[in-house]
N, C-alpha and C. Protein backbone atom coordinates (compact mmCIF):
# COMPACT_ATOMS: atom_id res chain seq x y z
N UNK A 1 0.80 -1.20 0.00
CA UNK A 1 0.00 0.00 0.00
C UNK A 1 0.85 1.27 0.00
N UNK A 2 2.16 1.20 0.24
CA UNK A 2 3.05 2.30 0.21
C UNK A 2 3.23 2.85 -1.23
N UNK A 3 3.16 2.07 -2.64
CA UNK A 3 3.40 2.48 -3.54
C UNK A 3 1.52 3.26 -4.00
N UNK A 4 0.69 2.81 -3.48
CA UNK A 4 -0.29 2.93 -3.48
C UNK A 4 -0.66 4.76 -3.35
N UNK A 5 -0.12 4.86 -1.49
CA UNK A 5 -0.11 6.45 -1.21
C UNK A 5 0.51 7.01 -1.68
N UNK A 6 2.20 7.08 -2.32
CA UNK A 6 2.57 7.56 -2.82
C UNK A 6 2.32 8.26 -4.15
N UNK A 7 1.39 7.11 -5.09
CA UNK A 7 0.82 7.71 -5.84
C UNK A 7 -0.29 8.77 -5.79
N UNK A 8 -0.82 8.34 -4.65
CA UNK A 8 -2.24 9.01 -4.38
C UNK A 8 -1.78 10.85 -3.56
N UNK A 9 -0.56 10.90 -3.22
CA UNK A 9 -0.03 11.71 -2.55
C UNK A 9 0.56 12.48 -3.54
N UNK A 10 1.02 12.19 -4.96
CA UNK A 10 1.18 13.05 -6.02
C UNK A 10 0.19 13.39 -6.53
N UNK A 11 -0.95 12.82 -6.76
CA UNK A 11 -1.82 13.17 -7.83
C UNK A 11 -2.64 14.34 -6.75
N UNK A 12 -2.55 14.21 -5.65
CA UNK A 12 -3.80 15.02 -4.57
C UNK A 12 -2.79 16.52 -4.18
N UNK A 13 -1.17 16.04 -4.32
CA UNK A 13 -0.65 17.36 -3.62
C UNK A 13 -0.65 17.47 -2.05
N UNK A 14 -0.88 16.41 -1.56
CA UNK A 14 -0.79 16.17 -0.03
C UNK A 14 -1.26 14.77 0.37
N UNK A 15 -0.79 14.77 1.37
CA UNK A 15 -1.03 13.09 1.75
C UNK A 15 -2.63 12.93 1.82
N UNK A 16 -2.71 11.41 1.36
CA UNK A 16 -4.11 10.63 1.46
C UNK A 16 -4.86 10.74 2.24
N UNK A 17 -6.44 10.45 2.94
CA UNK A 17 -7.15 10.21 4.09
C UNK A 17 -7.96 9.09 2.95
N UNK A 18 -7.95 8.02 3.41
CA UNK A 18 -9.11 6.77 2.93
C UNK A 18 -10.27 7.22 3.35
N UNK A 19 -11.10 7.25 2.53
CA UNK A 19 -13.07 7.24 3.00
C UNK A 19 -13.74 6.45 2.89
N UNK A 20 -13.68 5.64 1.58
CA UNK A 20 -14.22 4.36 1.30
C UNK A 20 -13.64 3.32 0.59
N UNK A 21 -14.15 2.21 0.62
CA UNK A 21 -14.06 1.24 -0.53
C UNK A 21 -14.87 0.41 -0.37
N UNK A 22 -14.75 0.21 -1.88
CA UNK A 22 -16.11 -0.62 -2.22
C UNK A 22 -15.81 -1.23 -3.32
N UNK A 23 -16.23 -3.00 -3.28
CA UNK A 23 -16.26 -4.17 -4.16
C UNK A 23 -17.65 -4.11 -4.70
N UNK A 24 -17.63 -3.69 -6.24
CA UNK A 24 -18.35 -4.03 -7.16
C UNK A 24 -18.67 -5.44 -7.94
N UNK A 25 -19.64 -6.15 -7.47
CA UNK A 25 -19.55 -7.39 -7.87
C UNK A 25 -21.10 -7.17 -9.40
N UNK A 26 -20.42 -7.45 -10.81
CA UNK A 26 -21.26 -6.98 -11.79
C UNK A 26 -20.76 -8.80 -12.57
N UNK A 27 -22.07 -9.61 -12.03
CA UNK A 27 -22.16 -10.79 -13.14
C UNK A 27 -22.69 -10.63 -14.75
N UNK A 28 -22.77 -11.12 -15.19
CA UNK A 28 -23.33 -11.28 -16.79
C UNK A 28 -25.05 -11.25 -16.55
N UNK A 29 -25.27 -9.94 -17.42
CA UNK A 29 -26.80 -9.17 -17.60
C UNK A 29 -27.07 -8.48 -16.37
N UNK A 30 -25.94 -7.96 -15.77
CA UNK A 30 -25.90 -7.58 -14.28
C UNK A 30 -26.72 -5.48 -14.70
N UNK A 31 -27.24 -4.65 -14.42
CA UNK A 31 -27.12 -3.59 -14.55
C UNK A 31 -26.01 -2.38 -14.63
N UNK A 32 -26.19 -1.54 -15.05
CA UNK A 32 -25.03 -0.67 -14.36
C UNK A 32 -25.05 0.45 -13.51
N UNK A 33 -24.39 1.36 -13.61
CA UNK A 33 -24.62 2.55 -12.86
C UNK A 33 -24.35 3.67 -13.50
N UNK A 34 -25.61 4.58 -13.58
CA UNK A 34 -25.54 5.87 -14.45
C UNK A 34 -24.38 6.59 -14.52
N UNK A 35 -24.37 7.32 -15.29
CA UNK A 35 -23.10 8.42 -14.66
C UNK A 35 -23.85 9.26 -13.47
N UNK A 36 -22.45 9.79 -13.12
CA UNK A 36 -22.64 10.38 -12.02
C UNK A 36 -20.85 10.90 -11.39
N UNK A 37 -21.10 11.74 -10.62
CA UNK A 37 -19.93 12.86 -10.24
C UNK A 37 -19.37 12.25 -8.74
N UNK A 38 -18.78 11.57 -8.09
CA UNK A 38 -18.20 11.15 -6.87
C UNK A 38 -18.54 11.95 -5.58
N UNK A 39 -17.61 13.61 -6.31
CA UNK A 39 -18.45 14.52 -5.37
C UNK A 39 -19.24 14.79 -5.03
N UNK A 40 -20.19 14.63 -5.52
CA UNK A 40 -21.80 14.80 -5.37
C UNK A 40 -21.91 14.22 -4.11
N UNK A 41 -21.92 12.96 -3.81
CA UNK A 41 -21.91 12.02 -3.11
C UNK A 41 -20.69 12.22 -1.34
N UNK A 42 -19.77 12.26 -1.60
CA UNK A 42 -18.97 12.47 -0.45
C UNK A 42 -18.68 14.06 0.27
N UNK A 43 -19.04 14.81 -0.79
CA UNK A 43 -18.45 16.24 -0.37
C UNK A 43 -17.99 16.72 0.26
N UNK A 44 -16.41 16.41 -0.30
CA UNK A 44 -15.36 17.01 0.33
C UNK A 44 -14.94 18.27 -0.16
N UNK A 45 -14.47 19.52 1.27
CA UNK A 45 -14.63 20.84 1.21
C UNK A 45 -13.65 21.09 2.22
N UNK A 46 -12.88 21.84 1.53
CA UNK A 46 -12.42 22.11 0.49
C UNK A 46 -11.83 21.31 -1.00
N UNK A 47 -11.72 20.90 -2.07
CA UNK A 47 -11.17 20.43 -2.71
C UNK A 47 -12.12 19.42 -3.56
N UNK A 48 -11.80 17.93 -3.49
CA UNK A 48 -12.71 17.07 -4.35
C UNK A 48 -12.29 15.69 -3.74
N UNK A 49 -12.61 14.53 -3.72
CA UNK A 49 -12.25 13.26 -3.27
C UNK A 49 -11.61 13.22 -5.00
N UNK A 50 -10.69 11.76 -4.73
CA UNK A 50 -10.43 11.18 -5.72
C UNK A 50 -10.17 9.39 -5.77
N UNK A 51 -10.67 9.09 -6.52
CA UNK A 51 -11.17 7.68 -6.84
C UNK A 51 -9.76 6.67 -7.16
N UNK A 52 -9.68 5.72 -6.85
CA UNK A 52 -8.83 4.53 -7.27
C UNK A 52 -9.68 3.36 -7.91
N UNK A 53 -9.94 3.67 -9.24
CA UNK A 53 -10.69 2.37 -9.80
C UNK A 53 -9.84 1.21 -9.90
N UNK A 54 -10.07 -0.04 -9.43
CA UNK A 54 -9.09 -1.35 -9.57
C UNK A 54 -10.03 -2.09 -10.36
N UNK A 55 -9.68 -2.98 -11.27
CA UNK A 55 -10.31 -4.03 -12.42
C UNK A 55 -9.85 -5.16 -12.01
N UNK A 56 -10.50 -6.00 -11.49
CA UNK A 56 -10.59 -6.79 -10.95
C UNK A 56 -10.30 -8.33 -11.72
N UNK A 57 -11.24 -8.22 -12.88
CA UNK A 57 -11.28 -8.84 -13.85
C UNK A 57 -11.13 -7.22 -15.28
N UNK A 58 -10.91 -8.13 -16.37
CA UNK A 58 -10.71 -7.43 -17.27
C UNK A 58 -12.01 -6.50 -17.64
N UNK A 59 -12.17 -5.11 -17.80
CA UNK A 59 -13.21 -4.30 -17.99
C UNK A 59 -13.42 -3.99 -19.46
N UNK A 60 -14.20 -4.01 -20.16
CA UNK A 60 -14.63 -3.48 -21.51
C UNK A 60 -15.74 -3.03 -21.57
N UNK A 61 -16.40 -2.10 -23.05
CA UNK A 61 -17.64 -1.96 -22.83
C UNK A 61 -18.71 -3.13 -23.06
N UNK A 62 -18.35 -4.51 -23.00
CA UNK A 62 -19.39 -5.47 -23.19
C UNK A 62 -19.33 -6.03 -21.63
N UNK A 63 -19.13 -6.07 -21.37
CA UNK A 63 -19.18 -6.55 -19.90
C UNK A 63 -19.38 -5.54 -18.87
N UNK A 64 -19.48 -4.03 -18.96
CA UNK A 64 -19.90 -3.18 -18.58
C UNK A 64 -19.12 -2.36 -17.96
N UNK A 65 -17.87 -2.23 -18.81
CA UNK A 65 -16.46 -1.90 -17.56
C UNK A 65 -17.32 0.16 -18.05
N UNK A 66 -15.93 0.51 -17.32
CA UNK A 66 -15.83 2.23 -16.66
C UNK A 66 -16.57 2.90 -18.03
N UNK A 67 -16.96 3.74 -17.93
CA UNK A 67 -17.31 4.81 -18.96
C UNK A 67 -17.48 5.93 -18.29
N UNK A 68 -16.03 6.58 -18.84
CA UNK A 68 -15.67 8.96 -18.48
C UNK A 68 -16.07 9.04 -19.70
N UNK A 69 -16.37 10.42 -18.95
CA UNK A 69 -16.35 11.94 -19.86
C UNK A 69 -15.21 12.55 -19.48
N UNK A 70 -13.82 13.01 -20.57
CA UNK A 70 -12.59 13.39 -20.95
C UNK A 70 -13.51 14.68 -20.46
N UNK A 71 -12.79 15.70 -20.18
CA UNK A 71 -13.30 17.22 -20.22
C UNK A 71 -14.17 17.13 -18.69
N UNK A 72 -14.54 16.38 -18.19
CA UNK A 72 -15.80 16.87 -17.39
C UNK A 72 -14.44 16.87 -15.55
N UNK A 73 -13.87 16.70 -15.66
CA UNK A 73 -12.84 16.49 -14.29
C UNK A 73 -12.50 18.18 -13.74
N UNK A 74 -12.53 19.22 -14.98
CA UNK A 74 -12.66 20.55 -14.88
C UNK A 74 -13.91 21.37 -14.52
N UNK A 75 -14.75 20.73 -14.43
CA UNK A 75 -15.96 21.68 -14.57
C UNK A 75 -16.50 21.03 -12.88
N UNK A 76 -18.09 22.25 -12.81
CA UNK A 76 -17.65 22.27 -11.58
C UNK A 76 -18.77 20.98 -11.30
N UNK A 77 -19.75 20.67 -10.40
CA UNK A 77 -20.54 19.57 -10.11
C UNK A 77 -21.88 19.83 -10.51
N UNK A 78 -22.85 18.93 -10.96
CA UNK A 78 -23.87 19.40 -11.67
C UNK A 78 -25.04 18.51 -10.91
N UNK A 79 -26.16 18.99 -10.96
CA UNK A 79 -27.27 18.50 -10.40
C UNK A 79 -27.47 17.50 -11.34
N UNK A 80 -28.04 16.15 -10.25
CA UNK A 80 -28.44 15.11 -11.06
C UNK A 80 -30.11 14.85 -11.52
N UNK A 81 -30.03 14.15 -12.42
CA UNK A 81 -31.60 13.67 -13.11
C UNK A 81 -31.22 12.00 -12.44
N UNK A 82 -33.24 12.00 -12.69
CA UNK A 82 -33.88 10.78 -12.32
C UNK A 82 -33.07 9.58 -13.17
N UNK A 83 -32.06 7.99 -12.90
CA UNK A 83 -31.71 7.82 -13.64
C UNK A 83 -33.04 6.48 -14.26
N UNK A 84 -32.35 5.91 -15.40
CA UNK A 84 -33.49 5.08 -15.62
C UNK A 84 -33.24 3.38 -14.66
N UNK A 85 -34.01 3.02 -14.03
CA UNK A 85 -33.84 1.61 -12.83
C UNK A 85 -33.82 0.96 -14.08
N UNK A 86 -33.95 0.55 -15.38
CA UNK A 86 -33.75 -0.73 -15.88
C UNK A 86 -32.03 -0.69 -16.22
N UNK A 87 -31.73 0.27 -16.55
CA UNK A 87 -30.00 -0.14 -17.09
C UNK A 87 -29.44 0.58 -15.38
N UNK A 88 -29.82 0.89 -14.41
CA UNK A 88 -28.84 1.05 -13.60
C UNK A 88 -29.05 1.29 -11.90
N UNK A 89 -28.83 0.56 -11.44
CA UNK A 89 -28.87 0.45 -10.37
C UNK A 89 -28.79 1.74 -9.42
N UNK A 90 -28.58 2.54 -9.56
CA UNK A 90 -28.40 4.00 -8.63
C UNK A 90 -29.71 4.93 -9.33
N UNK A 91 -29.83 5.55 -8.45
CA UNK A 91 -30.94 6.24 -8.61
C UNK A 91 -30.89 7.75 -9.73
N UNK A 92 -29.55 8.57 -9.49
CA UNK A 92 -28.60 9.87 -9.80
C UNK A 92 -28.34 9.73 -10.86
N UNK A 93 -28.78 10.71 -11.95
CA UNK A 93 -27.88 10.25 -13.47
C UNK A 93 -27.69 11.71 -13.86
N UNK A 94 -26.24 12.24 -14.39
CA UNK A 94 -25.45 13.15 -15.06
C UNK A 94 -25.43 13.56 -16.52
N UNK A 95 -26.27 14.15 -17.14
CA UNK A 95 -26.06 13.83 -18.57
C UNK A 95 -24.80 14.25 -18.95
N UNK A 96 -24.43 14.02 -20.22
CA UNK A 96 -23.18 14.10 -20.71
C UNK A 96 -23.11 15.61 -21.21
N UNK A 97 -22.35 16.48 -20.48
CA UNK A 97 -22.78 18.12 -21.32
C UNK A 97 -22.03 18.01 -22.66
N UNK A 98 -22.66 19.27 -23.02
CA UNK A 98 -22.49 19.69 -24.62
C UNK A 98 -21.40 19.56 -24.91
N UNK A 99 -20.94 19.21 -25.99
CA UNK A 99 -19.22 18.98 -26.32
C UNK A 99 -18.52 18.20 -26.09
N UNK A 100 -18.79 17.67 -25.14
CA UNK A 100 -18.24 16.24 -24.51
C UNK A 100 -18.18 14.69 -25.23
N UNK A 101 -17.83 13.87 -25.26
CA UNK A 101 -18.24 12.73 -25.85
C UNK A 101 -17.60 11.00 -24.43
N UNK A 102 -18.27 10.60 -23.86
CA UNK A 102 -17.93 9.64 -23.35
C UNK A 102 -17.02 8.64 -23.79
N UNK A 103 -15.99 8.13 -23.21
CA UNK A 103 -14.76 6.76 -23.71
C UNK A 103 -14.71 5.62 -22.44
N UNK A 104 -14.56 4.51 -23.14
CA UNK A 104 -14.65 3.35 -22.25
C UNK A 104 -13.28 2.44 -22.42
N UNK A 105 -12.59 3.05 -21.73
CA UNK A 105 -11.22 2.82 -21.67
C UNK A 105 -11.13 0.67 -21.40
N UNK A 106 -10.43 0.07 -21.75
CA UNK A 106 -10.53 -1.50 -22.05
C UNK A 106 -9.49 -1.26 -20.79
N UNK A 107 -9.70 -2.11 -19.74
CA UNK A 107 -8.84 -2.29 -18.88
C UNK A 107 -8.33 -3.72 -18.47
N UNK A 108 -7.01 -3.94 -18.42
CA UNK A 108 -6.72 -5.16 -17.95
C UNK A 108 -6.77 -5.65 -16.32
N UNK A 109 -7.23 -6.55 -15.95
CA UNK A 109 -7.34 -7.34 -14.37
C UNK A 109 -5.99 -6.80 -13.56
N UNK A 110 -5.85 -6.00 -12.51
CA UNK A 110 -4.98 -5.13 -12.18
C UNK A 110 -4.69 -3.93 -12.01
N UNK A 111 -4.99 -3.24 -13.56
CA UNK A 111 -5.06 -1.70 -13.80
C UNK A 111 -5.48 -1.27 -13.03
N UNK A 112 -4.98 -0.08 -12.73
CA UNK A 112 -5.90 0.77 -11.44
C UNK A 112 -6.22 2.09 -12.53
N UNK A 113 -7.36 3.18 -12.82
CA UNK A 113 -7.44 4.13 -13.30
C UNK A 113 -8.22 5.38 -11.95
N UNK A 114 -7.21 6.19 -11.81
CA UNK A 114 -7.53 7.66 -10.82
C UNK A 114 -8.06 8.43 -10.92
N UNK A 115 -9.12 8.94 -10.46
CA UNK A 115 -9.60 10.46 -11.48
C UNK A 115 -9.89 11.15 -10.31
N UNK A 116 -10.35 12.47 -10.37
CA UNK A 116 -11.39 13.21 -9.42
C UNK A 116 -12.71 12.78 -9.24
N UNK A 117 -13.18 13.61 -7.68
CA UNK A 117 -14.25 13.78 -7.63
C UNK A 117 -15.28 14.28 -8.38
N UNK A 118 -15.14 15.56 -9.43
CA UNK A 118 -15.93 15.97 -10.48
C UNK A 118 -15.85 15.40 -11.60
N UNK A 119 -15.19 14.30 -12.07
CA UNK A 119 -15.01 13.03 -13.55
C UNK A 119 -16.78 12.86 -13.45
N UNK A 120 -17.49 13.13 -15.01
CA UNK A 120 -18.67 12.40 -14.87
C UNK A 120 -18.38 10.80 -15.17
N UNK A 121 -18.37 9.61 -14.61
CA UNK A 121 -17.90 8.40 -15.03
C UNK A 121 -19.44 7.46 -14.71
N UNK A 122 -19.50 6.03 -15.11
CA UNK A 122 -20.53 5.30 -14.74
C UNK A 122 -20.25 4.08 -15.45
N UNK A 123 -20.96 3.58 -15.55
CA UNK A 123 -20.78 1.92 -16.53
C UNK A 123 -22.22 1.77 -17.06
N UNK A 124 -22.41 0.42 -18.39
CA UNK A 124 -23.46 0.21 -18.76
C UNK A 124 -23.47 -1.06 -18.19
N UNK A 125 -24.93 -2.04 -18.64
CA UNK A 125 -25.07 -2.93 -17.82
C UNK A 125 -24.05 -4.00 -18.77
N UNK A 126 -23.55 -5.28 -17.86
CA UNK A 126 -23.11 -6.05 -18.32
C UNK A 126 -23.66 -7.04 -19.94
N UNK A 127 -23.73 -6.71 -20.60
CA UNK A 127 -24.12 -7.45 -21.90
C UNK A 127 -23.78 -9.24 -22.54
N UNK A 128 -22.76 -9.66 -21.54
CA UNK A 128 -22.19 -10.64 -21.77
C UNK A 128 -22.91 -12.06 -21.02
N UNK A 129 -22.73 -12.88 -21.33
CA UNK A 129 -23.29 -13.91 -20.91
C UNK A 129 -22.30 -14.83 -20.05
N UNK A 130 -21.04 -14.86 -20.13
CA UNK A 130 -20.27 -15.44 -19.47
C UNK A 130 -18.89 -14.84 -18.44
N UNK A 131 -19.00 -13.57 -18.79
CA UNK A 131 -17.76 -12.75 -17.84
C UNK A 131 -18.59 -11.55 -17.08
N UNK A 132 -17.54 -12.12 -15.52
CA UNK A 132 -17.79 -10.60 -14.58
C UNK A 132 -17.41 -9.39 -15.35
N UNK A 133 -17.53 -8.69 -14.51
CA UNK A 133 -16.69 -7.69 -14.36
C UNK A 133 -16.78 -7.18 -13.27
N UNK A 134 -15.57 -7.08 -12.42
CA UNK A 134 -15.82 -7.10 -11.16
C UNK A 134 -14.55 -6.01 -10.64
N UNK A 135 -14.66 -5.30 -9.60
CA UNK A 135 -14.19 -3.87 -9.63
C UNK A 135 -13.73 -3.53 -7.68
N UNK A 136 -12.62 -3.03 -7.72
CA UNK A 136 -13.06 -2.53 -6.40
C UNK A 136 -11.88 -1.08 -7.05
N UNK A 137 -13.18 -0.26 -6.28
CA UNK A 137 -13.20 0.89 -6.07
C UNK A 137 -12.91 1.63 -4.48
N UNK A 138 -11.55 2.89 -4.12
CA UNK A 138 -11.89 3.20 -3.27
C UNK A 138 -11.21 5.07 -3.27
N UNK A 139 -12.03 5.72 -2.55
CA UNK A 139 -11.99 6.93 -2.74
C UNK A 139 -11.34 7.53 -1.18
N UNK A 140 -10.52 8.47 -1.75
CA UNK A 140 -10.02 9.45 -0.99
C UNK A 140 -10.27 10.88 -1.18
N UNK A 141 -9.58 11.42 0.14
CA UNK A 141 -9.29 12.75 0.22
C UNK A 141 -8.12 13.26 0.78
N UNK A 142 -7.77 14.70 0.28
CA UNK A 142 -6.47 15.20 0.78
C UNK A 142 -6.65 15.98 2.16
N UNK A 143 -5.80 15.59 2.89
CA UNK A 143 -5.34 15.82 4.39
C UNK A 143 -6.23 17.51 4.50
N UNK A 144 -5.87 18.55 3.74
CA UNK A 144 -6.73 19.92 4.25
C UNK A 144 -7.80 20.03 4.18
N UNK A 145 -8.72 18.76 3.48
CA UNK A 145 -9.91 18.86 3.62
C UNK A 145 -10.80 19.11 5.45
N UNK A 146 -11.87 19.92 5.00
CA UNK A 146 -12.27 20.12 6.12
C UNK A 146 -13.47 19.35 6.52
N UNK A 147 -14.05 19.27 5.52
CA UNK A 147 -15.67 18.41 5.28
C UNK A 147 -15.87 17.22 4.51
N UNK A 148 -16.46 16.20 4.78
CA UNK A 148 -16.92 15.45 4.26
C UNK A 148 -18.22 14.63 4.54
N UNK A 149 -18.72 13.85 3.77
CA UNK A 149 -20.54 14.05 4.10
C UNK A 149 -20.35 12.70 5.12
N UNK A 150 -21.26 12.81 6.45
CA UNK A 150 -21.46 12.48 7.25
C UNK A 150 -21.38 10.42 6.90
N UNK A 151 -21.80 10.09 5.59
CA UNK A 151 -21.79 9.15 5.73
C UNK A 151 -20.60 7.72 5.35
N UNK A 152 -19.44 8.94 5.44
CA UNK A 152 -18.28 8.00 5.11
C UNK A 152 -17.43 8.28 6.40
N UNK A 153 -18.01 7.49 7.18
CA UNK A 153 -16.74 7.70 8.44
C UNK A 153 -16.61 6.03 9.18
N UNK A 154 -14.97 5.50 9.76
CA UNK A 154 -14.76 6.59 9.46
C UNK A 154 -13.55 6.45 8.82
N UNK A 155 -12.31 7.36 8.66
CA UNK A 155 -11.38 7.71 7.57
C UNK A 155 -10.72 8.10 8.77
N UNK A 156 -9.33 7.69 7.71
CA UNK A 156 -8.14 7.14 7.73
C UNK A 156 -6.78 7.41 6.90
N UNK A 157 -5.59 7.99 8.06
CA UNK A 157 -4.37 7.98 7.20
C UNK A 157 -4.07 7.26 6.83
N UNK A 158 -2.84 6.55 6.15
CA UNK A 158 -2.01 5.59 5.23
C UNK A 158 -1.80 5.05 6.72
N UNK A 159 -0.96 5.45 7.79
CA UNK A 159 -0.51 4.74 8.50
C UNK A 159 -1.56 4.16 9.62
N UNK A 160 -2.77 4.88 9.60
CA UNK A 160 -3.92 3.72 10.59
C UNK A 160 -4.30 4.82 11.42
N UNK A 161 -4.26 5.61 11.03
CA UNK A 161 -4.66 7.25 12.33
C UNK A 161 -5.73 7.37 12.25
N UNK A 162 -6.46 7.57 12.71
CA UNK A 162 -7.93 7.92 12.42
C UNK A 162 -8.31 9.49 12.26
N UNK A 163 -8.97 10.35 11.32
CA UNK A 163 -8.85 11.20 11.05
C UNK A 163 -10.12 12.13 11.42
N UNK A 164 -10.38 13.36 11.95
CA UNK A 164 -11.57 13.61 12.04
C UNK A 164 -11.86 14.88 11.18
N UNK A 165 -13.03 15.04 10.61
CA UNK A 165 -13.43 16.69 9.41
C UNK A 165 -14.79 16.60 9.93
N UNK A 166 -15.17 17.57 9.79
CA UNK A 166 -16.63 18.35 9.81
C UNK A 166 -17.61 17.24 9.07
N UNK A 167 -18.89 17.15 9.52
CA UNK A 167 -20.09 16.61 8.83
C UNK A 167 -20.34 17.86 7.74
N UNK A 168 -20.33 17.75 6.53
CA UNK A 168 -20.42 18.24 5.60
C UNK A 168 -22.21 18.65 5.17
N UNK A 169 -22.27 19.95 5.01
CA UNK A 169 -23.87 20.75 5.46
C UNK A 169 -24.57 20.63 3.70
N UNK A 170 -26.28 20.72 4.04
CA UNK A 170 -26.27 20.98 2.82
C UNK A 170 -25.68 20.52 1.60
N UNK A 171 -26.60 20.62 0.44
CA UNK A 171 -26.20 20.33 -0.49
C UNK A 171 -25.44 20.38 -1.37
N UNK A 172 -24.73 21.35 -1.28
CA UNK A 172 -24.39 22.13 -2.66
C UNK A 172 -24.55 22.49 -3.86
N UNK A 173 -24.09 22.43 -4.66
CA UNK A 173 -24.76 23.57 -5.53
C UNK A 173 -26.16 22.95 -6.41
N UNK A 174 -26.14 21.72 -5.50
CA UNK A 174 -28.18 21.52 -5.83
C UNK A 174 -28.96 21.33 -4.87
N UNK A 175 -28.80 22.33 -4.41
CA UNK A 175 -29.19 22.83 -2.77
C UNK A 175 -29.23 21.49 -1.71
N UNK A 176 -30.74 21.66 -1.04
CA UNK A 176 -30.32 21.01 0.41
C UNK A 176 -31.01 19.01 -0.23
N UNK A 177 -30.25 18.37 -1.22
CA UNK A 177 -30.27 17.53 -1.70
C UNK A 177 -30.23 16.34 -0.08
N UNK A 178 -31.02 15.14 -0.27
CA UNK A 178 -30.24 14.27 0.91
C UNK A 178 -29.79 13.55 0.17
N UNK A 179 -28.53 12.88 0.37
CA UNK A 179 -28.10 11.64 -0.07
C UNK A 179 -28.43 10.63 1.36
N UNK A 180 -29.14 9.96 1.26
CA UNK A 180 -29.54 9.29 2.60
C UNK A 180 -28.19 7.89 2.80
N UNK A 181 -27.01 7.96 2.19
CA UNK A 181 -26.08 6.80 2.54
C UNK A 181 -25.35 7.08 1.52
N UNK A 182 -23.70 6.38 1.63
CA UNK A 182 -23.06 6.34 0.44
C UNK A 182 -23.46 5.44 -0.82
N UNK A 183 -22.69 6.10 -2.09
CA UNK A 183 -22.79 5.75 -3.38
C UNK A 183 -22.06 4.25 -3.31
């Protein structure tokens, strides 16, 4: 895990705090999960969480691996729409803004891919009849954060410290939204 923070400690500009992780288990004709913005979900304040996607098994778009929007990691967080329950399991869906075009990067069993909290990213449902795709995902934040939403605690330095920030208020910028649990 040392080569792990280290990375995570360049890309953030200050050392790590762990918030979550989470094993995505996606069998064959499994659903997916809309897009959607990370931040939305954890809101961390100052700054943004940032994600460690791991591929567990090999990801593509037939089996329902990652799908970003290139461009959207700059912009700021956007209110979500109703998503549709037959292709995806989460409720929150992001449309793809203007100009943009979504990519579904082919990942090999291993790869890890990093992004921010504002990446619009999601998956489609599994299409395949005989392969997982199976994922663990886990998200951080950088040490000056002050806030984060009440339901990721709790968090943690690299070395096992336990860390404490503010219950994170309100919605933001789609007002007093509840997220009633993590994503």
């Amino acid at each position: 895990h040392q080569r792990l923070g280290a990375a995570l400690e360049q890309l953030l500009g200050e050392p790590p705090i762990a918030a979550q992780s989470m094993f995505y288990w996606k069998p064959p004709g499994a659903r997916g999960q809309a897009l959607h913005q990370d931040n939305f979900y954890l809101k961390v304040h100052p700054g943004t969480c940032l994600a460690a996607w791991v591929a567990i098994d090999p990801a593509d778009r037939e089996n329902g691996g990652l799908n970003v929007v290139p461009g959207s990691h700059d912009m700021d967080l956007f209110c979500p729409e109703e998503a549709d329950p037959e292709v995806s399991f989460t409720r929150e869906f992001v449309p793809v803004p203007s100009g943009l075009v979504p990519v579904s990067p082919n990942l090999a069993a291993g790869d890890v891919l990093f992004f921010g909290g504002n990446l619009i990213h999601g998956s489609e449902p599994n299409r395949t009849s005989d392969r997982f795709r199976r994922s663990f995902i886990c998200h951080y934040l950088g040490e000056s954060a002050r806030e984060l939403s009440r339901w990721y605690r709790p968090i943690y330095r690299f070395d096992g410290t336990e860390v404490s920030v503010d219950d994170a208020t309100g919605g933001g910028p789609c007002g007093d939204v509840v997220v009633a649990g993590p994503h």
